[in-house]
Protein backbone atom coordinates (compact mmCIF):
# COMPACT_ATOMS: atom_id res chain seq x y z
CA UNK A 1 -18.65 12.36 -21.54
CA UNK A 2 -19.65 14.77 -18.54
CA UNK A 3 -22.82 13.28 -17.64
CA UNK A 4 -20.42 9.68 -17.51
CA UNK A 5 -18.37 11.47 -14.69
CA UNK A 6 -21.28 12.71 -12.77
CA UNK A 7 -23.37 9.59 -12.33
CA UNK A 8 -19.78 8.03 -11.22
CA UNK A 9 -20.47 6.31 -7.92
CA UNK A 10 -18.61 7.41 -4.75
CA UNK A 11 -16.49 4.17 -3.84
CA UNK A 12 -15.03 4.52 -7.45
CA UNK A 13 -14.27 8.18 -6.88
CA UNK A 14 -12.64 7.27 -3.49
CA UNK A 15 -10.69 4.54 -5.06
CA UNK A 16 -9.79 6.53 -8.19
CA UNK A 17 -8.57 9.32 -5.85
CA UNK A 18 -6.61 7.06 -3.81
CA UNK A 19 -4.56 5.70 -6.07
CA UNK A 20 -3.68 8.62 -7.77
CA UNK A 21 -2.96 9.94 -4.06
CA UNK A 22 -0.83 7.14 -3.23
CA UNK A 23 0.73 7.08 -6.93
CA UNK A 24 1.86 10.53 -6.82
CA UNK A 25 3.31 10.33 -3.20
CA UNK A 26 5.18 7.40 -3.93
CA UNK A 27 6.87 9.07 -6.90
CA UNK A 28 7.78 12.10 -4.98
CA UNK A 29 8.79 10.38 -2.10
CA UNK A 30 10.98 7.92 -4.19
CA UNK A 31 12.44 11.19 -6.17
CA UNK A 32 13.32 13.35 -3.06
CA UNK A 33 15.25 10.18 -1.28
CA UNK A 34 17.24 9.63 -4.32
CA UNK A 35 17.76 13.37 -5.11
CA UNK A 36 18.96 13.66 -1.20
CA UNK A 37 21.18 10.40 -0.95
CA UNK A 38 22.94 11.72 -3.71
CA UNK A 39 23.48 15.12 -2.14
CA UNK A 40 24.78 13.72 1.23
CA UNK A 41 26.57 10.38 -0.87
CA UNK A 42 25.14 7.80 0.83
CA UNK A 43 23.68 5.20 -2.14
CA UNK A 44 22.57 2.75 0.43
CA UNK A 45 18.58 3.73 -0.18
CA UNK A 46 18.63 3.76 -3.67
CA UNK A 47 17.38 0.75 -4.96
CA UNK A 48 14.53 1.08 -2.20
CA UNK A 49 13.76 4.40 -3.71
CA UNK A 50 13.41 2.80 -7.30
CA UNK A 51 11.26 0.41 -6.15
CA UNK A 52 8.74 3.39 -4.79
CA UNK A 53 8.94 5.24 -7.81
CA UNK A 54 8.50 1.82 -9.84
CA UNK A 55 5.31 1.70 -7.48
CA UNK A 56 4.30 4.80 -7.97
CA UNK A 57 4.40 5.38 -11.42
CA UNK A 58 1.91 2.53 -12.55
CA UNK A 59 -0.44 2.88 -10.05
CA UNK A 60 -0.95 6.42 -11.08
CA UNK A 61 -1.58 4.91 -14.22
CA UNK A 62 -3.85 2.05 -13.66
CA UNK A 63 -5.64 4.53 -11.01
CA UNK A 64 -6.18 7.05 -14.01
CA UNK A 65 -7.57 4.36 -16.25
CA UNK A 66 -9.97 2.55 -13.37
CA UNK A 67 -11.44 6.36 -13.22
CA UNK A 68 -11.95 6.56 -16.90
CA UNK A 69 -13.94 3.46 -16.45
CA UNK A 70 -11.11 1.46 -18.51
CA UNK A 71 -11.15 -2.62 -18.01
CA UNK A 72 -7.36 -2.68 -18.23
CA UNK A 73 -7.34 -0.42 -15.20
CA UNK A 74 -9.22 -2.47 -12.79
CA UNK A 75 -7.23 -5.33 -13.82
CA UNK A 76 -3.99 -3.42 -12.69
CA UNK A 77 -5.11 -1.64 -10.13
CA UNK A 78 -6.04 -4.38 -8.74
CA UNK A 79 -3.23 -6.36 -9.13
CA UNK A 80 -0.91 -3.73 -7.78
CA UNK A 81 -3.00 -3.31 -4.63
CA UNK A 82 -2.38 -7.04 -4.31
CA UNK A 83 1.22 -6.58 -4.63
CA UNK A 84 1.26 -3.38 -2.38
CA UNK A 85 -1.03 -5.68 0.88
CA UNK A 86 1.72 -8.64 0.14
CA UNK A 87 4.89 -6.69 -0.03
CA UNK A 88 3.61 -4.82 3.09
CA UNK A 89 2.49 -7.76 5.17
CA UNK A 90 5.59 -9.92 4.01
CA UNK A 91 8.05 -7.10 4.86
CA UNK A 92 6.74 -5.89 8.37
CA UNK A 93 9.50 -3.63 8.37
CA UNK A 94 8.03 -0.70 10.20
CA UNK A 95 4.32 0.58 11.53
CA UNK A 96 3.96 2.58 8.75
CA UNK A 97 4.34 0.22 6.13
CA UNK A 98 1.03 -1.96 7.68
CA UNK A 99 -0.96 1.07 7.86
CA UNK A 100 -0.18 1.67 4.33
CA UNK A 101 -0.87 -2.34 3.48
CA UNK A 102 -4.14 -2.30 5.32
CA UNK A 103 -5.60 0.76 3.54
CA UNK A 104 -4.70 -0.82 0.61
CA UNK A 105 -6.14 -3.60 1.87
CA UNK A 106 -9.44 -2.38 2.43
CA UNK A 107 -8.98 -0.42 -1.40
CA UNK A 108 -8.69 -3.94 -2.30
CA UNK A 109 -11.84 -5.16 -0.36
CA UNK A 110 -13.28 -1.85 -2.07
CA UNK A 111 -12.02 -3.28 -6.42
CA UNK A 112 -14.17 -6.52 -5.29
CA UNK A 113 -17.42 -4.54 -4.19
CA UNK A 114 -20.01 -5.92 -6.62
CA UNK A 115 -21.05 -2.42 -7.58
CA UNK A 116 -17.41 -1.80 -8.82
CA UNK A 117 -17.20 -4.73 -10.72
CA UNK A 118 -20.39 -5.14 -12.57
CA UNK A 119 -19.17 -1.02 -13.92
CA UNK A 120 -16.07 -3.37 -15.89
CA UNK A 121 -17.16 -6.36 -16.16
CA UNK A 122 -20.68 -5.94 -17.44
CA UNK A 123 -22.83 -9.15 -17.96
């Protein structure tokens, strides 16, 4: 098992370590905001905030499982990057949100790197 995770190649660390980046901020970020609407009684950003934890929560997941080299976790890591790049392009609400859809964007570009693949999908 350890000599698995040190012939792991760098752009699957990266990625790996992104996700579970981005996971874990989205599920803190989504748990403050509702924690502090509630405190000041304003329920207006709630459902927003349920959607970032909803985000956040399986992308730590899938990100866990593409790192363990798991097929299932390419599959929905890379289908929730695909959601993230849509629902960030589609939205345009703020500067912030691009950045964050064009870094997934490139994670994306990153999932459909040969080298990447051919690890889950050997032939």
């Amino acid at each position: 098992m350890s000599e698995n995770k040190e012939q792991m190649p760098l752009i699957i660390k990266i990625l790996g370590w992104y996700g579970i980046i981005f996971g874990c901020c989205y599920i803190i970020y989504g748990v403050i905001s509702i924690v502090l609407g509630m405190l000041d009684r304003n329920y207006t950003t709630v459902g927003t905030d349920f959607v970032l934890i909803f985000y956040g929560v399986p992308l730590l997941i899938m990100a866990l499982g593409f790192k363990n080299y798991q097929r299932w976790g390419w599959i929905g890591y890379t289908a929730l990057l695909m959601l993230i790049v849509i629902y960030a392009f589609a939205s345009h609400v703020d500067s912030n949100g691009i950045i964050i859809g064009v870094i997934s964007l490139l994670a994306l570009v990153g999932m459909m790197y040969p080298g990447v693949r051919k690890r889950y999908f050997p032939t």
